[in-house]
N, C-alpha and C. Protein backbone atom coordinates (compact mmCIF):
# COMPACT_ATOMS: atom_id res chain seq x y z
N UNK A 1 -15.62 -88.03 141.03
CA UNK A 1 -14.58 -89.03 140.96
C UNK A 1 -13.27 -88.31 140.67
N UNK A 2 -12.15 -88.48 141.91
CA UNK A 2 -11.02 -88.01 141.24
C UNK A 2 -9.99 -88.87 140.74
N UNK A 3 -8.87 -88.33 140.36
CA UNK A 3 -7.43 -89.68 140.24
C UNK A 3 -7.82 -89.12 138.72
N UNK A 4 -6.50 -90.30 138.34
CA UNK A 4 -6.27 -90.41 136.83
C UNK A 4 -6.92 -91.88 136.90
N UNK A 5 -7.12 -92.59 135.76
CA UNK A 5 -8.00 -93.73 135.04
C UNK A 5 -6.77 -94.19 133.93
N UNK A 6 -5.65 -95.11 133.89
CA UNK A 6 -5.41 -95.41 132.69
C UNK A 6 -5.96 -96.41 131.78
N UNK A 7 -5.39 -95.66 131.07
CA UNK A 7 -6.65 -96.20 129.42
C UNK A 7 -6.88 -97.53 129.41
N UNK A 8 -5.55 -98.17 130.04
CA UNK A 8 -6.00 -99.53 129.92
C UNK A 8 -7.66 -99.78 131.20
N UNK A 9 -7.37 -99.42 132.06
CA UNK A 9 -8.72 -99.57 133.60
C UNK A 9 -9.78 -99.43 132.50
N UNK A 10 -10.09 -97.57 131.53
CA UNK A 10 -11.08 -97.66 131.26
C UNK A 10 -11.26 -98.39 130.37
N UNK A 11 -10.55 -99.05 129.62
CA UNK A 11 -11.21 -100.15 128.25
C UNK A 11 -11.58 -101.78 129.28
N UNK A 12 -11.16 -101.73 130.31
CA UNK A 12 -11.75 -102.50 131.43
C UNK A 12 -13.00 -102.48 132.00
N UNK A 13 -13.08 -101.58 132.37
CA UNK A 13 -14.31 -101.02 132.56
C UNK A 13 -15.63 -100.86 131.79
N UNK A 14 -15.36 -100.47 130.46
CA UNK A 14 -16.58 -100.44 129.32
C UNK A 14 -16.40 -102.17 128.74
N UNK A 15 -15.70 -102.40 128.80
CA UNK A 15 -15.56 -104.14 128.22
C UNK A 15 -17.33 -104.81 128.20
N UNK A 16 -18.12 -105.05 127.11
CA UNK A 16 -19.21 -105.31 127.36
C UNK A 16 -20.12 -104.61 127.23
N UNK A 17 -20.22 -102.76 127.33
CA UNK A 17 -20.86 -102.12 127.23
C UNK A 17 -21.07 -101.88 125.84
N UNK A 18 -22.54 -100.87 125.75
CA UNK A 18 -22.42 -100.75 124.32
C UNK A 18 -21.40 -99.24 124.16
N UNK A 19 -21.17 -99.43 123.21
CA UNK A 19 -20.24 -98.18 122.45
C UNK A 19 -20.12 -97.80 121.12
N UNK A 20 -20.36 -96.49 120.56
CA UNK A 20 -20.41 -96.27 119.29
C UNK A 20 -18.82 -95.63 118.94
N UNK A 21 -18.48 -95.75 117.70
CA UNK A 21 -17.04 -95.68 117.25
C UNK A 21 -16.94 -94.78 116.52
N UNK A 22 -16.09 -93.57 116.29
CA UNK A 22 -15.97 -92.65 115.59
C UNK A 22 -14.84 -93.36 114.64
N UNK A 23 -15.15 -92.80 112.70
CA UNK A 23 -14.46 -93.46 112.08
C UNK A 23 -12.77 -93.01 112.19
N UNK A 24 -12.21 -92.29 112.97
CA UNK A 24 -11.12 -91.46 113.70
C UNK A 24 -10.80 -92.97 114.92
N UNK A 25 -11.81 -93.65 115.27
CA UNK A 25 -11.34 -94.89 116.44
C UNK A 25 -11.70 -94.15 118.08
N UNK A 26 -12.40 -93.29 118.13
CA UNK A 26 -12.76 -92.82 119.31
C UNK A 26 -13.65 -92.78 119.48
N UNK A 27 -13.78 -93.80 121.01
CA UNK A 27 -15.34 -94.28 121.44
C UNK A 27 -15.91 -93.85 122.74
N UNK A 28 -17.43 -93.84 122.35
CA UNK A 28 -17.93 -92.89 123.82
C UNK A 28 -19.16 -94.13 123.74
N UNK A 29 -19.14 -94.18 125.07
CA UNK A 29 -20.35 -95.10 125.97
C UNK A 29 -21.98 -94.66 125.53
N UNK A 30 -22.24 -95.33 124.61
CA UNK A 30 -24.22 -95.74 125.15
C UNK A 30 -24.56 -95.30 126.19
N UNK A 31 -25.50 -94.06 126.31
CA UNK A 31 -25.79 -94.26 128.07
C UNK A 31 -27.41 -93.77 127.55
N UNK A 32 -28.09 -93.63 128.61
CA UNK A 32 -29.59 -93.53 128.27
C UNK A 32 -30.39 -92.40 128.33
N UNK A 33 -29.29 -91.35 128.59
CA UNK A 33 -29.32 -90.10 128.37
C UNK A 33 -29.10 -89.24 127.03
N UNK A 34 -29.98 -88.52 126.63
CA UNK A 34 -29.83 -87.90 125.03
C UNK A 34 -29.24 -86.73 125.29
N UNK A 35 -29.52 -85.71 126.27
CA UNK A 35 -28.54 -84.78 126.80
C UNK A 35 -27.34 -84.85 126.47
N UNK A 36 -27.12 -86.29 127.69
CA UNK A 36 -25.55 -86.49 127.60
C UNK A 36 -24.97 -87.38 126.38
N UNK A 37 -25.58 -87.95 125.90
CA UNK A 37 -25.00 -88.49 124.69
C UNK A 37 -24.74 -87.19 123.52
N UNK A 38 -25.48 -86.39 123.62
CA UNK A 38 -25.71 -85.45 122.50
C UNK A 38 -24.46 -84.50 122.81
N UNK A 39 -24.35 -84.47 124.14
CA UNK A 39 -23.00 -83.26 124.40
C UNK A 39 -21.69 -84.14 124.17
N UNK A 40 -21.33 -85.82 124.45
CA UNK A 40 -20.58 -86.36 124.29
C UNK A 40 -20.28 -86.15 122.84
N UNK A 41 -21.38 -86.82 121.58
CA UNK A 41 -21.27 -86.42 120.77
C UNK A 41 -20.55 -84.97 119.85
N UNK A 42 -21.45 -83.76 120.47
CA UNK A 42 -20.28 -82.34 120.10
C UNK A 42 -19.47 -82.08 121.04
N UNK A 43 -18.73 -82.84 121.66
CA UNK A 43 -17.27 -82.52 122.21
C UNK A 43 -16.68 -82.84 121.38
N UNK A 44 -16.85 -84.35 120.60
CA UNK A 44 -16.01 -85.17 119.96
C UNK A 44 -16.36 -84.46 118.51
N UNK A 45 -17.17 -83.83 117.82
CA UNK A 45 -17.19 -83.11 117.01
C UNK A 45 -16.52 -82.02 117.15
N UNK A 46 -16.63 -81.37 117.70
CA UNK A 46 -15.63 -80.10 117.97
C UNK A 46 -13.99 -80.37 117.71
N UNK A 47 -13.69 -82.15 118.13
CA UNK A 47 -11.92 -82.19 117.87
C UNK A 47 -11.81 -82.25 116.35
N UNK A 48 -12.60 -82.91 115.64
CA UNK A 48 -12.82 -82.57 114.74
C UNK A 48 -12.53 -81.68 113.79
N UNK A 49 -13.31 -80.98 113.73
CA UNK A 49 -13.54 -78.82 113.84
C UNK A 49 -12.25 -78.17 113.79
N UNK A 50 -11.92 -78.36 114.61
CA UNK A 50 -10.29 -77.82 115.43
C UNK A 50 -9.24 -78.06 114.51
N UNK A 51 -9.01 -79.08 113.38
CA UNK A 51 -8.52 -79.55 113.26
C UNK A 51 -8.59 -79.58 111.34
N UNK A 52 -9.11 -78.33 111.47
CA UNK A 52 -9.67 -77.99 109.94
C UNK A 52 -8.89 -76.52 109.68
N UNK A 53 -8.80 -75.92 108.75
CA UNK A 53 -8.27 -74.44 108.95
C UNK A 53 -9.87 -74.18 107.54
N UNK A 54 -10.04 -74.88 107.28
CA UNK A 54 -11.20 -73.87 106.00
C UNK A 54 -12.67 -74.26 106.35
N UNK A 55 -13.22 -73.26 106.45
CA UNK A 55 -14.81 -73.16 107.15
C UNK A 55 -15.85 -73.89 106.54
N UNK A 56 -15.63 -74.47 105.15
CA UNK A 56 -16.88 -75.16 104.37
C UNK A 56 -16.69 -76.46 104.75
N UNK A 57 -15.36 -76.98 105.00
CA UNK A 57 -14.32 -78.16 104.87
C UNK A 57 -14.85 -78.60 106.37
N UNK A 58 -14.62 -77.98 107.48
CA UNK A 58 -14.83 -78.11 108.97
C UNK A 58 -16.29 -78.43 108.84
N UNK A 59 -17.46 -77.74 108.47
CA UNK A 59 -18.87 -78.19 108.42
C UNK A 59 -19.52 -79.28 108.04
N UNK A 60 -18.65 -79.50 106.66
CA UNK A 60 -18.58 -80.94 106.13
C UNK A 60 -18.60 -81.86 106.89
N UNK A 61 -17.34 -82.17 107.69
CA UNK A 61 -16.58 -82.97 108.40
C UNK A 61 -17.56 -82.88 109.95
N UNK A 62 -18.26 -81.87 110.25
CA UNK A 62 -18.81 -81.75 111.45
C UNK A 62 -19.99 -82.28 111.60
N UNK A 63 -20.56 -82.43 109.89
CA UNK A 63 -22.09 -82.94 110.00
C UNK A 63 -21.87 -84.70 109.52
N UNK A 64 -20.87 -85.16 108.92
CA UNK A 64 -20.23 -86.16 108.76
C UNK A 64 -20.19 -87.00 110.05
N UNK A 65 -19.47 -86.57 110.67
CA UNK A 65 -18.94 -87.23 112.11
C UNK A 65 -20.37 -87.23 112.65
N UNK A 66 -20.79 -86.16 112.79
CA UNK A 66 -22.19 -86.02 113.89
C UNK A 66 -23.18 -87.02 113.24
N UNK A 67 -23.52 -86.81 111.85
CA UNK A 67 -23.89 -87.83 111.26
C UNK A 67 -23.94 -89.40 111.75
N UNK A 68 -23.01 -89.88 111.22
CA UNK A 68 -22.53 -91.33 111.66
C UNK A 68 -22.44 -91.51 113.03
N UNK A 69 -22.21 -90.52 114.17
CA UNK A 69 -22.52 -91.40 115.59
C UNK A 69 -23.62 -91.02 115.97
N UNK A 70 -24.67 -90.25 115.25
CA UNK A 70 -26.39 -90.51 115.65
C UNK A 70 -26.70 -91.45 114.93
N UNK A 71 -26.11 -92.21 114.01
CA UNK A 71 -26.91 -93.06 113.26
C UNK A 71 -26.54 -94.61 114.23
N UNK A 72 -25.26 -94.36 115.02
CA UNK A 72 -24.91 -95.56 115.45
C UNK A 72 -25.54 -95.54 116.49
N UNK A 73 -25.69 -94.70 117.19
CA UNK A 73 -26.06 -94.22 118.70
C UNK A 73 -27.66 -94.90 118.76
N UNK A 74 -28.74 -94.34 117.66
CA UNK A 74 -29.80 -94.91 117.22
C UNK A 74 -29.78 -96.51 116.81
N UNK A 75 -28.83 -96.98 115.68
CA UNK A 75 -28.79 -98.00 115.65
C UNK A 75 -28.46 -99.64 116.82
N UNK A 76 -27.70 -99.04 117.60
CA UNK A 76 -27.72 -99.66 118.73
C UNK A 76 -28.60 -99.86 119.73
N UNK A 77 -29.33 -98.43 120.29
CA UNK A 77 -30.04 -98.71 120.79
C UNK A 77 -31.91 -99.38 120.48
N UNK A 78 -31.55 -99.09 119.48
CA UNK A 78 -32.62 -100.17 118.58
C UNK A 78 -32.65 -101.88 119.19
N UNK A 79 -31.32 -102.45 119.21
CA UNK A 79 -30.57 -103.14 119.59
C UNK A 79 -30.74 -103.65 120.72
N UNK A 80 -30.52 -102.90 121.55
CA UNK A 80 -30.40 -103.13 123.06
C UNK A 80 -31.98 -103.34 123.69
């Protein structure tokens, strides 16, 4: 798929779907893939990461985040 997508199309687009929420407000699509949920997941961990300068502080925050969107990721699809 090429082009640009503005943000508004894609919140059009997922409208209805399931979606888990990072407590940051950034959301990635339910899909039925653990692969790809799992890599969606450490991308969005990684901005995270990035965004730390002290190494105990970043791990924290990395198992935190990762934390809470396997728990939602699971909890939803419980759900569904």
């Amino acid at each position: 798929m090429s082009g640009h997508i503005s943000k508004s199309k894609a919140v059009l687009k997922t409208a209805g779907l399931p979606i888990i929420k990072c407590s940051c407000g950034y959301k990635i699509l339910l899909i039925p893939s653990i692969k790809a949920m799992s890599q969606a997941i450490e991308a969005h961990v990684e901005t995270h990461i990035l965004k730390i300068n002290n190494a105990a502080e970043a791990e924290r925050e990395s198992e935190r985040v990762r934390n809470d969107l396997i728990e939602q990721a699971f909890d939803l699809a419980c759900k569904l």
